[in-house]
N, C-alpha and C. Protein backbone atom coordinates (compact mmCIF):
# COMPACT_ATOMS: atom_id res chain seq x y z
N UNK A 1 -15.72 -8.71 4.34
CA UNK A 1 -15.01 -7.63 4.98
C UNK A 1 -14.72 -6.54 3.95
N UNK A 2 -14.93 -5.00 4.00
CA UNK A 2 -14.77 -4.08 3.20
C UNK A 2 -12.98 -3.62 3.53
N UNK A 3 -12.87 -3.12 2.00
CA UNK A 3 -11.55 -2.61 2.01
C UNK A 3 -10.73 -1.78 3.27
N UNK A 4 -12.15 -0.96 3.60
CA UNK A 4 -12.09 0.20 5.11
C UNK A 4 -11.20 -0.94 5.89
N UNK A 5 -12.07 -2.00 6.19
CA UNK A 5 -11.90 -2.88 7.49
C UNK A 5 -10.26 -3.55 7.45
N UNK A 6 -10.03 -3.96 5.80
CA UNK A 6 -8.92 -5.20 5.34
C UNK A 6 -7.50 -4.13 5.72
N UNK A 7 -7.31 -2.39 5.77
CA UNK A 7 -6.58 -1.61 5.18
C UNK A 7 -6.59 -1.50 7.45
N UNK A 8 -7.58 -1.35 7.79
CA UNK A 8 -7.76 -1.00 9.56
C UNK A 8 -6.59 -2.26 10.00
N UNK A 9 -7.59 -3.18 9.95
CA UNK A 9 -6.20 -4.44 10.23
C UNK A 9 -5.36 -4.69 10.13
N UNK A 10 -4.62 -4.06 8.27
CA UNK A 10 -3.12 -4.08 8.27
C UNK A 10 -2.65 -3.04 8.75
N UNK A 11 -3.10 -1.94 9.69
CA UNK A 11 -2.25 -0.67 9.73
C UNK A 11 -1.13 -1.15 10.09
N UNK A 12 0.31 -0.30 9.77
CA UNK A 12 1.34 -0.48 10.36
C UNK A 12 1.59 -1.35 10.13
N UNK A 13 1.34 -2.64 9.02
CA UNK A 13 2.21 -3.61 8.34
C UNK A 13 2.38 -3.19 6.73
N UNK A 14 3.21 -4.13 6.33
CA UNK A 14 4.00 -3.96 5.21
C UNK A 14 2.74 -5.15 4.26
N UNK A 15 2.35 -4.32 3.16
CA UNK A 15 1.13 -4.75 2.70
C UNK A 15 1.45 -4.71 0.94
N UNK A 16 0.65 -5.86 0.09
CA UNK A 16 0.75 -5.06 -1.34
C UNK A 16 -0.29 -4.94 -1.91
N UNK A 17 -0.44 -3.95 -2.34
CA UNK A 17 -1.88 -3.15 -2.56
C UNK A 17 -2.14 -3.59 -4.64
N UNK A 18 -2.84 -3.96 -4.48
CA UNK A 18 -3.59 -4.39 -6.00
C UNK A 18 -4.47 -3.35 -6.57
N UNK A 19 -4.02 -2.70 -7.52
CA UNK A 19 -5.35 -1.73 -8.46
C UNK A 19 -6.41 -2.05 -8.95
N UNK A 20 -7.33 -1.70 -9.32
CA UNK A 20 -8.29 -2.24 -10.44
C UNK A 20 -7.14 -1.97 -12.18
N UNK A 21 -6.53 -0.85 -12.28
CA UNK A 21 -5.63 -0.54 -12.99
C UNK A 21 -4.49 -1.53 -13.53
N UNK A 22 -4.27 -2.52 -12.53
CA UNK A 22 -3.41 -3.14 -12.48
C UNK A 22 -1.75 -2.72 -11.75
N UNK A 23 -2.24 -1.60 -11.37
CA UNK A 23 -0.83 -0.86 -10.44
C UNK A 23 -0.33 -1.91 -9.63
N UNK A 24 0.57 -2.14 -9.25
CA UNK A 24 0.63 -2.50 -7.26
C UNK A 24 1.65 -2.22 -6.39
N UNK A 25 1.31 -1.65 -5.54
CA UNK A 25 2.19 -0.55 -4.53
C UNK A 25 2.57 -1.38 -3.73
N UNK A 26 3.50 -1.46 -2.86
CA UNK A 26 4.18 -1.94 -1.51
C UNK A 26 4.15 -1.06 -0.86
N UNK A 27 4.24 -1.16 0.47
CA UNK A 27 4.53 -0.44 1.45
C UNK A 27 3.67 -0.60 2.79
N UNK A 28 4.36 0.52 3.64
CA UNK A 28 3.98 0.38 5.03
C UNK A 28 2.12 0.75 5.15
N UNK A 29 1.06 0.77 5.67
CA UNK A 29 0.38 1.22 5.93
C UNK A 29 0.50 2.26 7.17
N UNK A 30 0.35 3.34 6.98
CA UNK A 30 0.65 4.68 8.02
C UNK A 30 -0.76 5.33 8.54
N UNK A 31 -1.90 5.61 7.45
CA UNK A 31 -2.83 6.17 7.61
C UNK A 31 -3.90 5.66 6.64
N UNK A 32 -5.63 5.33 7.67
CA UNK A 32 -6.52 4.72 6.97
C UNK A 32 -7.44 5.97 6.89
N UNK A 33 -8.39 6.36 6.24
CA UNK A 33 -9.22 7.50 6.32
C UNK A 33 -10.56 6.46 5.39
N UNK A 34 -11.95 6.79 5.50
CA UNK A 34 -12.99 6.21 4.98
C UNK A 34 -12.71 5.86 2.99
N UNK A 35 -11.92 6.95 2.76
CA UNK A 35 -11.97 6.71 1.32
C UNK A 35 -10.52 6.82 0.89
N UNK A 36 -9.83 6.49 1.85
CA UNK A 36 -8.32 6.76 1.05
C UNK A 36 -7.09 5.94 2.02
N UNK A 37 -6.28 5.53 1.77
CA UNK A 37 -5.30 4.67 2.58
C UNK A 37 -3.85 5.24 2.14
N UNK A 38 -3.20 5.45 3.02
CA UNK A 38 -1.99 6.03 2.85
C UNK A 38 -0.95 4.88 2.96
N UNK A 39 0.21 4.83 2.30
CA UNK A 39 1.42 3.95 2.24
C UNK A 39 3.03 4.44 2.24
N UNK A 40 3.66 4.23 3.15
CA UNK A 40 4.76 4.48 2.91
C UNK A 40 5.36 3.53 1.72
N UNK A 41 6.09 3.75 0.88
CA UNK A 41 6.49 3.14 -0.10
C UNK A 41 7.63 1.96 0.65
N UNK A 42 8.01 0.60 0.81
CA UNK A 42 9.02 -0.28 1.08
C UNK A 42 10.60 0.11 -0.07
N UNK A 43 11.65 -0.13 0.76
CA UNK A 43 12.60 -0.25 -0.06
C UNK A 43 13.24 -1.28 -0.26
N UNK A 44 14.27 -1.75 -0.83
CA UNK A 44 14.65 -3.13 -1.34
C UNK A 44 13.64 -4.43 -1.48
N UNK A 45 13.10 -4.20 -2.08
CA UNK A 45 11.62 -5.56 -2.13
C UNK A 45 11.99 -5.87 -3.81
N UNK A 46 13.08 -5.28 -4.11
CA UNK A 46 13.27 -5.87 -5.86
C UNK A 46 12.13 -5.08 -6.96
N UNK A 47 11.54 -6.45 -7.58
CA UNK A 47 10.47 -5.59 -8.29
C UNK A 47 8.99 -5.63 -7.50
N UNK A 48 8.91 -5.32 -6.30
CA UNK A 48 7.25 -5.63 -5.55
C UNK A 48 7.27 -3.75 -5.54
N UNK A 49 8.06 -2.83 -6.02
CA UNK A 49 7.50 -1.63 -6.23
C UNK A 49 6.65 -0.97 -7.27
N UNK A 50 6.49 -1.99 -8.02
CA UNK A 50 5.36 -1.53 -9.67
C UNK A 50 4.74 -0.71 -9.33
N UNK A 51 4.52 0.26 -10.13
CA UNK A 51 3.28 1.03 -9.92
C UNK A 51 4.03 2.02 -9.71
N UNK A 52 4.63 2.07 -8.33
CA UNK A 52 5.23 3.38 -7.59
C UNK A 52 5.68 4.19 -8.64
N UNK A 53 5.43 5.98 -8.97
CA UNK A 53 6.03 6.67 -9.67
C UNK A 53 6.28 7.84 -8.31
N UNK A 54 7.45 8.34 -9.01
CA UNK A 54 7.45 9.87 -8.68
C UNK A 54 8.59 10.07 -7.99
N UNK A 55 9.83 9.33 -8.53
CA UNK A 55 11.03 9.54 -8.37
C UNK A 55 11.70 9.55 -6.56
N UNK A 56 11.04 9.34 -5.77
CA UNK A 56 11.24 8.91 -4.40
C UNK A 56 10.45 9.82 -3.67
N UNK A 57 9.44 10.17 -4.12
CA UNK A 57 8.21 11.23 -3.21
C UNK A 57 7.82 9.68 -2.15
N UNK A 58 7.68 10.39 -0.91
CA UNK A 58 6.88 9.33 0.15
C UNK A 58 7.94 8.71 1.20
N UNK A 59 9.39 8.58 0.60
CA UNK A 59 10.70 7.84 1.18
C UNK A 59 10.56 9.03 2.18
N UNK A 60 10.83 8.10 3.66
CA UNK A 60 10.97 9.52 4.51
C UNK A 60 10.14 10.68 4.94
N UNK A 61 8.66 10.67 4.09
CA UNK A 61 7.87 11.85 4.33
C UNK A 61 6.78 11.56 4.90
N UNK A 62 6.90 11.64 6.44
CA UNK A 62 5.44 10.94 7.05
C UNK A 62 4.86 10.16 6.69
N UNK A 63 3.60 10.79 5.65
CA UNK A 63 2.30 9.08 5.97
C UNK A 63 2.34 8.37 4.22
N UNK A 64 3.42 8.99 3.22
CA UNK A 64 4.13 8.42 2.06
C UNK A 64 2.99 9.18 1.36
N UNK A 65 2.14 8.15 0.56
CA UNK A 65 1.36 8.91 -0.40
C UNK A 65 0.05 8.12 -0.25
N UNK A 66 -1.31 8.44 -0.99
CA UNK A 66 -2.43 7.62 -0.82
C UNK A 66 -2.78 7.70 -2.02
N UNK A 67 -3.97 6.21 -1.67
CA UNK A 67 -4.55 5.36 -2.61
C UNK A 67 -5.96 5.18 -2.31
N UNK A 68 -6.98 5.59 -3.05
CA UNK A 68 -8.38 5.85 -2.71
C UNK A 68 -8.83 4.22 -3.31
N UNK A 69 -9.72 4.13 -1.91
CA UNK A 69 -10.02 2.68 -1.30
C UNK A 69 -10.53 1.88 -2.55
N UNK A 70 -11.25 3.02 -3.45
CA UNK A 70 -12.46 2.41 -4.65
C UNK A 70 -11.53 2.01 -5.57
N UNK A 71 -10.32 2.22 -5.50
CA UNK A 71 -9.13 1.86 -6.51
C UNK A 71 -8.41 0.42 -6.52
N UNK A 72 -8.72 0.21 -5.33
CA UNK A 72 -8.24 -0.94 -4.78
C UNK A 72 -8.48 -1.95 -5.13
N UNK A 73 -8.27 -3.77 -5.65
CA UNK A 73 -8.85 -4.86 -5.99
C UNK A 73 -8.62 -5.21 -5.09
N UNK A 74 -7.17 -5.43 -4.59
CA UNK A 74 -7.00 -6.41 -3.27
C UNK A 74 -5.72 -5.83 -2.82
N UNK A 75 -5.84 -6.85 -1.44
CA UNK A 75 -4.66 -6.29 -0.58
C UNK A 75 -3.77 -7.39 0.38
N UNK A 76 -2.85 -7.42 0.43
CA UNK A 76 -2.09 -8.92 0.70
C UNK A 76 -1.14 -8.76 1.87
N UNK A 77 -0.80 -9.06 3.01
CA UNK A 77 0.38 -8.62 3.48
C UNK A 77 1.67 -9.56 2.66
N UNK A 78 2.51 -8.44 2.74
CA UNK A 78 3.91 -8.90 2.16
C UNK A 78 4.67 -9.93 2.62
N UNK A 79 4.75 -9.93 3.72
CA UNK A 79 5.21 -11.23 4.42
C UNK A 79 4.65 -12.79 3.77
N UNK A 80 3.23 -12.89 3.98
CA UNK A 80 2.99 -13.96 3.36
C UNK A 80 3.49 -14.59 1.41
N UNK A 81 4.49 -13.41 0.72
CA UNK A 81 4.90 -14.37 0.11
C UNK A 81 6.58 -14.10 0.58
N UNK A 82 6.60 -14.16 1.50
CA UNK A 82 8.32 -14.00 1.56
C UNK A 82 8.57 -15.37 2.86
N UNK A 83 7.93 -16.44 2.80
CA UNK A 83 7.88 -17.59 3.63
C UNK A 83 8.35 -18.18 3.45
């Protein structure tokens, strides 16, 4: 299954997104586009916000910020470690 497909399925869940970088973002999935996936950033998740910079850009602002698909290693929903 391609990233396109893994990012379609979680829309609208609470997901954590893995870099090749080693970043990793939390948040809502809001918007999928062929090369880019948008995330609302999660709040209170402790430290599952790594990565996130930019002083609270995305809290509150429609589709948060995006992450181009080729950037991506993996992608997890959040729930499955909060069981």
């Amino acid at each position: 299954m391609s990233m396109y497909d893994q990012c379609c399925n979680h829309h609208g869940k609470t997901v954590r997104i893995t870099c090749h970088n080693g970043r990793v973002h939390v948040g809502r999935i809001t918007r999928v586009e062929r090369d880019m996936v948008w995330i609302q950033p999660a709040g209170g998740l402790g430290g599952f916000g790594l990565g996130f910079f930019g002083g609270g850009f995305g809290f509150g602002f429609g589709t948060g910020f995006g992450i181009a698909l080729g950037a991506i290693a993996g992608i997890a929903l959040v729930s499955a470690f909060f069981w």
